[in-house]
N, C-alpha and C. Protein backbone atom coordinates (compact mmCIF):
# COMPACT_ATOMS: atom_id res chain seq x y z
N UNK A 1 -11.78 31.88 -0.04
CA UNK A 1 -11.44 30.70 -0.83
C UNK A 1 -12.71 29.93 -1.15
N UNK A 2 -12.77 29.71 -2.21
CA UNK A 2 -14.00 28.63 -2.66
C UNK A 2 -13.66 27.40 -2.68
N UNK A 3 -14.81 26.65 -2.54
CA UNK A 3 -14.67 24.90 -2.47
C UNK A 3 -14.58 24.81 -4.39
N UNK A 4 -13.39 23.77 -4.29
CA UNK A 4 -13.30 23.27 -5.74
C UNK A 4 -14.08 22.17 -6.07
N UNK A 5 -14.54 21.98 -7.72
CA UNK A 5 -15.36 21.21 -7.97
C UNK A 5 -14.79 20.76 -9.09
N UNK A 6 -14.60 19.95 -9.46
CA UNK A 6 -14.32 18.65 -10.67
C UNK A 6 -14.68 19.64 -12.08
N UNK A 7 -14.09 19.68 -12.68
CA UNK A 7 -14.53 20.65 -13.93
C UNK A 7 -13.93 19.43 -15.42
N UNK A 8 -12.87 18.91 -15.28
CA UNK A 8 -12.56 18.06 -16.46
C UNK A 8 -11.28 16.73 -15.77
N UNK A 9 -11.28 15.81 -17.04
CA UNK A 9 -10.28 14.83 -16.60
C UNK A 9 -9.16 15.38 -17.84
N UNK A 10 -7.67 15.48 -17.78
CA UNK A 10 -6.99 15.72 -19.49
C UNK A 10 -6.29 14.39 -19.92
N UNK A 11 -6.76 14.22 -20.70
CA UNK A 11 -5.89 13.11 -21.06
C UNK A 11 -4.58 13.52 -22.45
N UNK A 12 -3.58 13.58 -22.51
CA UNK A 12 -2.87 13.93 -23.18
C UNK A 12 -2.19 12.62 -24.64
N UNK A 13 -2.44 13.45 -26.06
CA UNK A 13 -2.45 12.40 -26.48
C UNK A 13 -1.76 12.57 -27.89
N UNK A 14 -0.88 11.72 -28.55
CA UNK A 14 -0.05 12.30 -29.89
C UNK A 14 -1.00 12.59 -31.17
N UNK A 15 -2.42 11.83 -30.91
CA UNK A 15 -2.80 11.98 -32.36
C UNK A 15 -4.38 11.86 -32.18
N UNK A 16 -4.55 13.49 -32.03
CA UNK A 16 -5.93 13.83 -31.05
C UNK A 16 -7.03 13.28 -32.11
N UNK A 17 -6.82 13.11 -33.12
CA UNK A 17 -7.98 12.60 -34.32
C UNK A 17 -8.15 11.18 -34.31
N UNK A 18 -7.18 10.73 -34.13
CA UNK A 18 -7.45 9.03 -33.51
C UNK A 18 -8.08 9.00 -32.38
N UNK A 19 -7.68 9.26 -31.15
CA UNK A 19 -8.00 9.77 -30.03
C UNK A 19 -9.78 10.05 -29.51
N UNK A 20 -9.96 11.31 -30.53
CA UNK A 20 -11.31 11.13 -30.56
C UNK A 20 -11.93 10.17 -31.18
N UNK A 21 -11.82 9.67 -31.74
CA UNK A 21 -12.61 8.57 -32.80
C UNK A 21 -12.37 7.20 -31.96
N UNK A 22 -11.35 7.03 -31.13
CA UNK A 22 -11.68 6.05 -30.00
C UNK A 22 -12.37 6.54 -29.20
N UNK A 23 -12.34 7.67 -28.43
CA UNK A 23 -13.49 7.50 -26.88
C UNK A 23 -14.92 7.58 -27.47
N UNK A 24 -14.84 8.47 -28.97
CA UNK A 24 -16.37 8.25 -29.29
C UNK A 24 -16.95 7.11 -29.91
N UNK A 25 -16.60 6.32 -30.44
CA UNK A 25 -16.58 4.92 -30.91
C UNK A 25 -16.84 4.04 -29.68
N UNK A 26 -15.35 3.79 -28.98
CA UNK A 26 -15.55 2.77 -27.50
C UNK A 26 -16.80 3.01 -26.80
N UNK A 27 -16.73 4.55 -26.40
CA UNK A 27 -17.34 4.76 -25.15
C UNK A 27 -18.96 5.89 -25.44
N UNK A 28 -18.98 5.68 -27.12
CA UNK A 28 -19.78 7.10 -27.26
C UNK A 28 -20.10 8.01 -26.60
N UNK A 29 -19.24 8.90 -26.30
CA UNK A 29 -18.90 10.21 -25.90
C UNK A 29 -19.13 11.14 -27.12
N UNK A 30 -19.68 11.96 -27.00
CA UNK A 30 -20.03 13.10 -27.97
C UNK A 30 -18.94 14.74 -27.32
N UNK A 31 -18.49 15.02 -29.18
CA UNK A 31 -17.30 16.10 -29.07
C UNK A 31 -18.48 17.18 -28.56
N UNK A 32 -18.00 18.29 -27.47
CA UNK A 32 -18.83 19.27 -26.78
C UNK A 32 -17.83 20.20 -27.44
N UNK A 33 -16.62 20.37 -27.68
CA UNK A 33 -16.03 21.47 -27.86
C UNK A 33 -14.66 21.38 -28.78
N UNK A 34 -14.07 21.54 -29.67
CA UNK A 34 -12.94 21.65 -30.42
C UNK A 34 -11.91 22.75 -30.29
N UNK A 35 -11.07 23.36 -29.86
CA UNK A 35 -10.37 24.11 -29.83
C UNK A 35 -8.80 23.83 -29.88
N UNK A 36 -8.35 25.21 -29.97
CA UNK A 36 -6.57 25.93 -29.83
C UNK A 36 -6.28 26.48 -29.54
N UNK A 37 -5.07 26.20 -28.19
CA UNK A 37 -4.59 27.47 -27.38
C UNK A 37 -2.97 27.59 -27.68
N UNK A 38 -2.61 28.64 -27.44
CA UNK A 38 -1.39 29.18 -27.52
C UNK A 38 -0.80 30.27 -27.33
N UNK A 39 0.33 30.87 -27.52
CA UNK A 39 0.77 32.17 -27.20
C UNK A 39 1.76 32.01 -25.93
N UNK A 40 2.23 33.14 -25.45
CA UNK A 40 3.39 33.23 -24.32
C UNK A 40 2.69 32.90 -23.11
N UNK A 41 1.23 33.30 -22.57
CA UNK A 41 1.10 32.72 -21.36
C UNK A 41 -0.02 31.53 -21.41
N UNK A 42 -0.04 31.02 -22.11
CA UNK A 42 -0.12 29.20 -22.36
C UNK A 42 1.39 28.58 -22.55
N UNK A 43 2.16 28.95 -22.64
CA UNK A 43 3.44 28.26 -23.04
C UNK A 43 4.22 28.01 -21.53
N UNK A 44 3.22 29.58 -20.75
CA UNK A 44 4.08 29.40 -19.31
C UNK A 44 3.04 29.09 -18.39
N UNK A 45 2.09 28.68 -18.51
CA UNK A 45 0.96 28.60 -17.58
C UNK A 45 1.72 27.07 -17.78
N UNK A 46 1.28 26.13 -18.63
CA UNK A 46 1.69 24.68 -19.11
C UNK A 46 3.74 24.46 -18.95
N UNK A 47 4.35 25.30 -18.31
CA UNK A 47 5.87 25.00 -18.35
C UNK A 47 6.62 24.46 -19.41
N UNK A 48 5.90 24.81 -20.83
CA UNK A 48 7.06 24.06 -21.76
C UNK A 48 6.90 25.24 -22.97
N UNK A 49 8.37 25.91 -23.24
CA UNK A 49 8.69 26.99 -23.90
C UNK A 49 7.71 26.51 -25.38
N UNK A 50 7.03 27.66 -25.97
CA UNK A 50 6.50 27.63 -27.12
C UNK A 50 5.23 26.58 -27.17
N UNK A 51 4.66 26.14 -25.99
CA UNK A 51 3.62 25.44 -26.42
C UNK A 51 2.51 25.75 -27.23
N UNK A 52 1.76 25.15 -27.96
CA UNK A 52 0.46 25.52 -28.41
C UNK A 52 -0.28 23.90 -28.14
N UNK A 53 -1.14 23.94 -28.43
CA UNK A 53 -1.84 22.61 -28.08
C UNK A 53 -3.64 22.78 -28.92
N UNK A 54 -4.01 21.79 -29.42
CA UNK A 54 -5.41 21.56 -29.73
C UNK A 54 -5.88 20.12 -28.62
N UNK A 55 -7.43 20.64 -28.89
CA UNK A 55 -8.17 20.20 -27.20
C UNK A 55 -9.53 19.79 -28.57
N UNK A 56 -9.60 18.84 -27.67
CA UNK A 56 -11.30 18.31 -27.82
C UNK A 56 -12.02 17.71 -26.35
N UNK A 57 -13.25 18.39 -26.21
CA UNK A 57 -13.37 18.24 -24.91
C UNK A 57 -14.61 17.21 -25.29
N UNK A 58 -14.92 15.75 -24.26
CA UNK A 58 -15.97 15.00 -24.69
C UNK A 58 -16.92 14.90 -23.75
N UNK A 59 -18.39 15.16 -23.65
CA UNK A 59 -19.04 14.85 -22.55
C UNK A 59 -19.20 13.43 -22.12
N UNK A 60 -19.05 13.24 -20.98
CA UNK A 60 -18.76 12.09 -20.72
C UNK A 60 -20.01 12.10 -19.01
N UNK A 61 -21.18 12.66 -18.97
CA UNK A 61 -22.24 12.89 -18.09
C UNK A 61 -21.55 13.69 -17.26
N UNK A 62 -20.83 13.38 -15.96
CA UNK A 62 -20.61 14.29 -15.06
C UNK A 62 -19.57 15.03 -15.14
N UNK A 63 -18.50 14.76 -16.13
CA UNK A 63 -17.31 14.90 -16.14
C UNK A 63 -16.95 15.00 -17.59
N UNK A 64 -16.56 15.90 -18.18
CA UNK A 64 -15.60 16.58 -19.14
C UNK A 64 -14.05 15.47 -19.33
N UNK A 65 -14.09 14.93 -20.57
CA UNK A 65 -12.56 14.24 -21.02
C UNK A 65 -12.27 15.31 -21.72
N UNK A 66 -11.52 15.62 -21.44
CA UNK A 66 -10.56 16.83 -22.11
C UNK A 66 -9.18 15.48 -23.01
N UNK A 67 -9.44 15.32 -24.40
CA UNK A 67 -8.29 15.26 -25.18
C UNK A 67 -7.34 16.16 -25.49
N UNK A 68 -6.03 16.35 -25.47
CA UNK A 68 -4.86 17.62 -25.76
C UNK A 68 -3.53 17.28 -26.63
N UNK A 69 -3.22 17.62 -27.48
CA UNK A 69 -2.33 17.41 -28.10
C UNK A 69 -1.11 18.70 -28.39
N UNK A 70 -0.21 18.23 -27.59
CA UNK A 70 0.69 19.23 -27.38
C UNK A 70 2.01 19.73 -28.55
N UNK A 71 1.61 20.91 -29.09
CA UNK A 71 3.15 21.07 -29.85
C UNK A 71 4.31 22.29 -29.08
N UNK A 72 5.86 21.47 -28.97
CA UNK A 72 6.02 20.58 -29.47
C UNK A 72 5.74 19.22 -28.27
N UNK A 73 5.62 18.00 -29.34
CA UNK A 73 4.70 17.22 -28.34
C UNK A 73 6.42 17.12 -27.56
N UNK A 74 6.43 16.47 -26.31
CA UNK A 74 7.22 15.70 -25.15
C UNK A 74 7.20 13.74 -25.85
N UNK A 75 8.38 13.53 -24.97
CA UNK A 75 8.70 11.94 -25.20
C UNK A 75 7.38 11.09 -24.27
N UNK A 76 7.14 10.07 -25.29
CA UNK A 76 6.09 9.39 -24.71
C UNK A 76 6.56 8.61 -23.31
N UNK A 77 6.01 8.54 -22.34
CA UNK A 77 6.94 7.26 -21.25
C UNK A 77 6.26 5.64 -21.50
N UNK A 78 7.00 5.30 -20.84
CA UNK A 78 6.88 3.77 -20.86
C UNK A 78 5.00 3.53 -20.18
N UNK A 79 4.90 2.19 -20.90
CA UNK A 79 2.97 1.79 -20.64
C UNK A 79 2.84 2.30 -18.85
N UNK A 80 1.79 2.43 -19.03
CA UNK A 80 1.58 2.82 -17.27
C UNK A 80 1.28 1.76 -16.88
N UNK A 81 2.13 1.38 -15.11
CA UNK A 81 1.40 0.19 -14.71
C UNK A 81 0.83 0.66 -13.65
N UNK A 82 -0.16 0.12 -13.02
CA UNK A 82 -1.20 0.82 -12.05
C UNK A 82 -0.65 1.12 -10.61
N UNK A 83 0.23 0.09 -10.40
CA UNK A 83 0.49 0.07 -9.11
C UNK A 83 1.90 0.95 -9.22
N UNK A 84 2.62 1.83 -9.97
CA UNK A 84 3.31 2.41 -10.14
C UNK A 84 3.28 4.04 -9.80
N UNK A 85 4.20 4.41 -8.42
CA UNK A 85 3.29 6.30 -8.26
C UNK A 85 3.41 7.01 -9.23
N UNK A 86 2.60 7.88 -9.17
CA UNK A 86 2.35 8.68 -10.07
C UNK A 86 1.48 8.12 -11.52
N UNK A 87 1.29 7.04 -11.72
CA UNK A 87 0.23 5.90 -12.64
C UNK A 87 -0.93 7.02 -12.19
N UNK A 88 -1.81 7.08 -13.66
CA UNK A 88 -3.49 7.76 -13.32
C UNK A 88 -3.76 6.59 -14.27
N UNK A 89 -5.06 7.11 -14.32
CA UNK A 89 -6.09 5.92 -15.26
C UNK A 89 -7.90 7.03 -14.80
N UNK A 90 -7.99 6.73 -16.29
CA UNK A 90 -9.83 7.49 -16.17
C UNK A 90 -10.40 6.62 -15.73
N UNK A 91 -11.73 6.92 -15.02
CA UNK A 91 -12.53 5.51 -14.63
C UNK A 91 -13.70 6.35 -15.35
N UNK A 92 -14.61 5.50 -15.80
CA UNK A 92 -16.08 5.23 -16.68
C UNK A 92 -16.53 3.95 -16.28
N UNK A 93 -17.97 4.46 -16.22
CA UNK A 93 -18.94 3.82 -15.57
C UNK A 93 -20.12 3.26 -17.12
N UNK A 94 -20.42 1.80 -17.20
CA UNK A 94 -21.19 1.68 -17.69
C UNK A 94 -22.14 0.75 -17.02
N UNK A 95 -23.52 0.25 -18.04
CA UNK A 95 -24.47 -0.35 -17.53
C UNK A 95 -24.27 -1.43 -16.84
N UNK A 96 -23.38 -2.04 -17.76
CA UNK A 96 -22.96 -3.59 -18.06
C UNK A 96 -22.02 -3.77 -18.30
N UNK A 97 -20.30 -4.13 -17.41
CA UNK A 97 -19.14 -4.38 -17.70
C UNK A 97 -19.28 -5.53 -19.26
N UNK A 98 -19.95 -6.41 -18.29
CA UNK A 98 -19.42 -7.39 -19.24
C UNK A 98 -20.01 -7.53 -20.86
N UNK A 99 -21.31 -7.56 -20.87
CA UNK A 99 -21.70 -6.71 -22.19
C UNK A 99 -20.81 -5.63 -22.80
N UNK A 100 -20.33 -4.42 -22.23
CA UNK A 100 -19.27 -3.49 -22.62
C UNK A 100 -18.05 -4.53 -23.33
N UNK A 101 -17.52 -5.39 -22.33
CA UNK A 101 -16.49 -6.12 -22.70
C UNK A 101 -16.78 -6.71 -24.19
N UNK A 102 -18.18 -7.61 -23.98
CA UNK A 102 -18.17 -8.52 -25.27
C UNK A 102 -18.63 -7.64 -26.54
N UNK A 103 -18.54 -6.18 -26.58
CA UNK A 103 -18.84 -5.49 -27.75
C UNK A 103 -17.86 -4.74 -28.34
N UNK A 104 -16.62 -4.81 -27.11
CA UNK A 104 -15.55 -4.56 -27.59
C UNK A 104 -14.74 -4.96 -29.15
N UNK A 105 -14.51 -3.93 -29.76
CA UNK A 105 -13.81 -4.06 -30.74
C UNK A 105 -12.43 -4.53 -30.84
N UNK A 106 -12.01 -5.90 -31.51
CA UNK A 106 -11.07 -6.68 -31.24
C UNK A 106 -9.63 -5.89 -31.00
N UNK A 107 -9.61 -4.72 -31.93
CA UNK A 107 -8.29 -4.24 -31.73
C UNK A 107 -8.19 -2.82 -30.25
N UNK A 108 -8.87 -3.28 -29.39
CA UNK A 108 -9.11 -2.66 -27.96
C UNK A 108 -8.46 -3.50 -27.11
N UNK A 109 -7.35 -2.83 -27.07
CA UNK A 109 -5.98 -3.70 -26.02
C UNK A 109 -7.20 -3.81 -24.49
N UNK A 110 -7.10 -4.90 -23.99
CA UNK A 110 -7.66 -4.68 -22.21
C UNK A 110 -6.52 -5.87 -21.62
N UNK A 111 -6.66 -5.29 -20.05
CA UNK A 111 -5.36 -5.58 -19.19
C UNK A 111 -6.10 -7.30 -18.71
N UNK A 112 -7.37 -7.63 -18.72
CA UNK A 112 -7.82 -8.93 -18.49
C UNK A 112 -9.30 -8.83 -18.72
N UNK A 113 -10.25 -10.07 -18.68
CA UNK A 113 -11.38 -9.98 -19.46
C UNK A 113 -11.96 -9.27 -17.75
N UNK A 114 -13.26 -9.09 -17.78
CA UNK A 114 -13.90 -8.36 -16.30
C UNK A 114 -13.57 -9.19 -15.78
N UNK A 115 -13.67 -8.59 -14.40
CA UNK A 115 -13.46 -8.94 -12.88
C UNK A 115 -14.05 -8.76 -11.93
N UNK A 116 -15.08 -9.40 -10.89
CA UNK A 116 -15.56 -8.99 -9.84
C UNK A 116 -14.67 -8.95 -8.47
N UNK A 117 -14.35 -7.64 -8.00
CA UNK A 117 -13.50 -7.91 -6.92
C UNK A 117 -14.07 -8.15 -6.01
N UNK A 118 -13.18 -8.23 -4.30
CA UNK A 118 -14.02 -8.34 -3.25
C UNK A 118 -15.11 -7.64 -3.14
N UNK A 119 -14.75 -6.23 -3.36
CA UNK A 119 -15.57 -5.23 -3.00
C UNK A 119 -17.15 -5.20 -3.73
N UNK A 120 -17.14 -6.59 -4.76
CA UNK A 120 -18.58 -6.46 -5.04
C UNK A 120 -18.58 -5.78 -6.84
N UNK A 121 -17.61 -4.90 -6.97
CA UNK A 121 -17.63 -4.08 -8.14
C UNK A 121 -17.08 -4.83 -9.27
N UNK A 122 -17.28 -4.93 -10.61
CA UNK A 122 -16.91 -5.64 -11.64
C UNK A 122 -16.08 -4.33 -12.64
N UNK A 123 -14.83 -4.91 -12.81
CA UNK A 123 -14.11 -3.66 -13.34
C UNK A 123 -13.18 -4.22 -14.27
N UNK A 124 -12.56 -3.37 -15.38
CA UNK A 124 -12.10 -3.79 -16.75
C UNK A 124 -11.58 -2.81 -17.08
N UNK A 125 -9.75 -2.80 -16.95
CA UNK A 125 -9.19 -1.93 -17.88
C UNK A 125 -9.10 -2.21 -19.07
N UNK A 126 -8.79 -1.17 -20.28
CA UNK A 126 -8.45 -1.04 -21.17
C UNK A 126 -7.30 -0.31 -21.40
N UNK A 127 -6.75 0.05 -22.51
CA UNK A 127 -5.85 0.94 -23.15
C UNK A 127 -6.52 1.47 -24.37
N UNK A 128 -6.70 3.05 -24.08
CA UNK A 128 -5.92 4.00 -25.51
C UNK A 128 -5.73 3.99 -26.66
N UNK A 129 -5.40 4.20 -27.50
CA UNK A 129 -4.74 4.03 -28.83
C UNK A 129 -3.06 4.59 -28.42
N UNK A 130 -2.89 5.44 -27.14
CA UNK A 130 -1.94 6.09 -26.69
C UNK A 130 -1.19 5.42 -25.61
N UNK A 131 -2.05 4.31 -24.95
CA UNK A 131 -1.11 3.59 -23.85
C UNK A 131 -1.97 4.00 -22.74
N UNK A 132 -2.92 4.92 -22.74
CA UNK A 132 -3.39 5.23 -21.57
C UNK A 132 -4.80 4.63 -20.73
N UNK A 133 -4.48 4.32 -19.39
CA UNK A 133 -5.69 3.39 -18.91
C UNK A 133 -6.86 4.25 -18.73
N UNK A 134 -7.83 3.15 -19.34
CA UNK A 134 -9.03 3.10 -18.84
C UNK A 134 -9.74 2.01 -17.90
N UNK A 135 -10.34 2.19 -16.23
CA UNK A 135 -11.14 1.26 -15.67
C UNK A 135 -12.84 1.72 -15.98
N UNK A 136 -13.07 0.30 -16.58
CA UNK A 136 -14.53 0.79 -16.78
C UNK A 136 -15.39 -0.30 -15.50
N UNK A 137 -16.05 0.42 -15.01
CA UNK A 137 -16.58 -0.29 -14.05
C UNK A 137 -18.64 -0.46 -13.90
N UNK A 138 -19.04 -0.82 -13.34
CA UNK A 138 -20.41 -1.13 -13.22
C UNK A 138 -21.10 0.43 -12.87
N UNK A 139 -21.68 0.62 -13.54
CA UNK A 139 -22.85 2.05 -13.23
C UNK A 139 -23.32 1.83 -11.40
């Protein structure tokens, strides 16, 4: 058995062209890869009859954002709240929360302006174009 290592994050999303054009915009992330998978054992590897799906994968330094857009897509669920099981959220690291914050583009939903918690760390969700969290926190 081999030790596993972090290879990507997926974020799943209805409208992968918006999608990209937010994380590369917000977070400039550059597209590493564009693709489409499909066929009978993608449909059963992924558990949903007839899937196909297009992927854009973004470098993001240590870690791979994998964008995916699934056909046929599934029902969206309700906003994620954090403290809710099964809730994920990407975390990204920048220089400067709060600079990050004040360059934010107005129509960039965030859950409150930064925050320094106990722990010393200054952290700032956002949302998606899809509903999905982002904590961006101090490098």
């Amino acid at each position: 058995m081999s030790d596993p290592t972090a290879h990507h994050v997926g974020v799943t999303v209805a409208d992968l062209d918006r999608a990209v054009d937010f994380y590369a915009e917000t977070f400039d992330l550059d597209v590493v890869a564009e693709f489409s998978v499909g066929g009978d054992a993608f449909a059963e590897a992924v558990a949903v009859e007839g899937a196909s799906a297009e992927f854009a994968h973004l470098d993001a330094d240590d870690a791979i954002v994998e964008l995916v857009a699934y056909e046929p897509a599934g029902e969206a669920g309700a906003d994620p709240e954090l403290n809710r099981p099964s809730a994920t959220h990407l975390g990204l690291s920048v220089d400067d929360v709060e600079a990050f914050y004040e360059g934010l583009s107005d129509d960039v939903e965030t859950l409150s302006p930064p925050r320094t918690t106990s722990s010393g760390t200054t952290v700032l969700f956002v949302r998606d174009p899809e509903g999905n969290l982002i904590e961006v926190l101090d490098a």
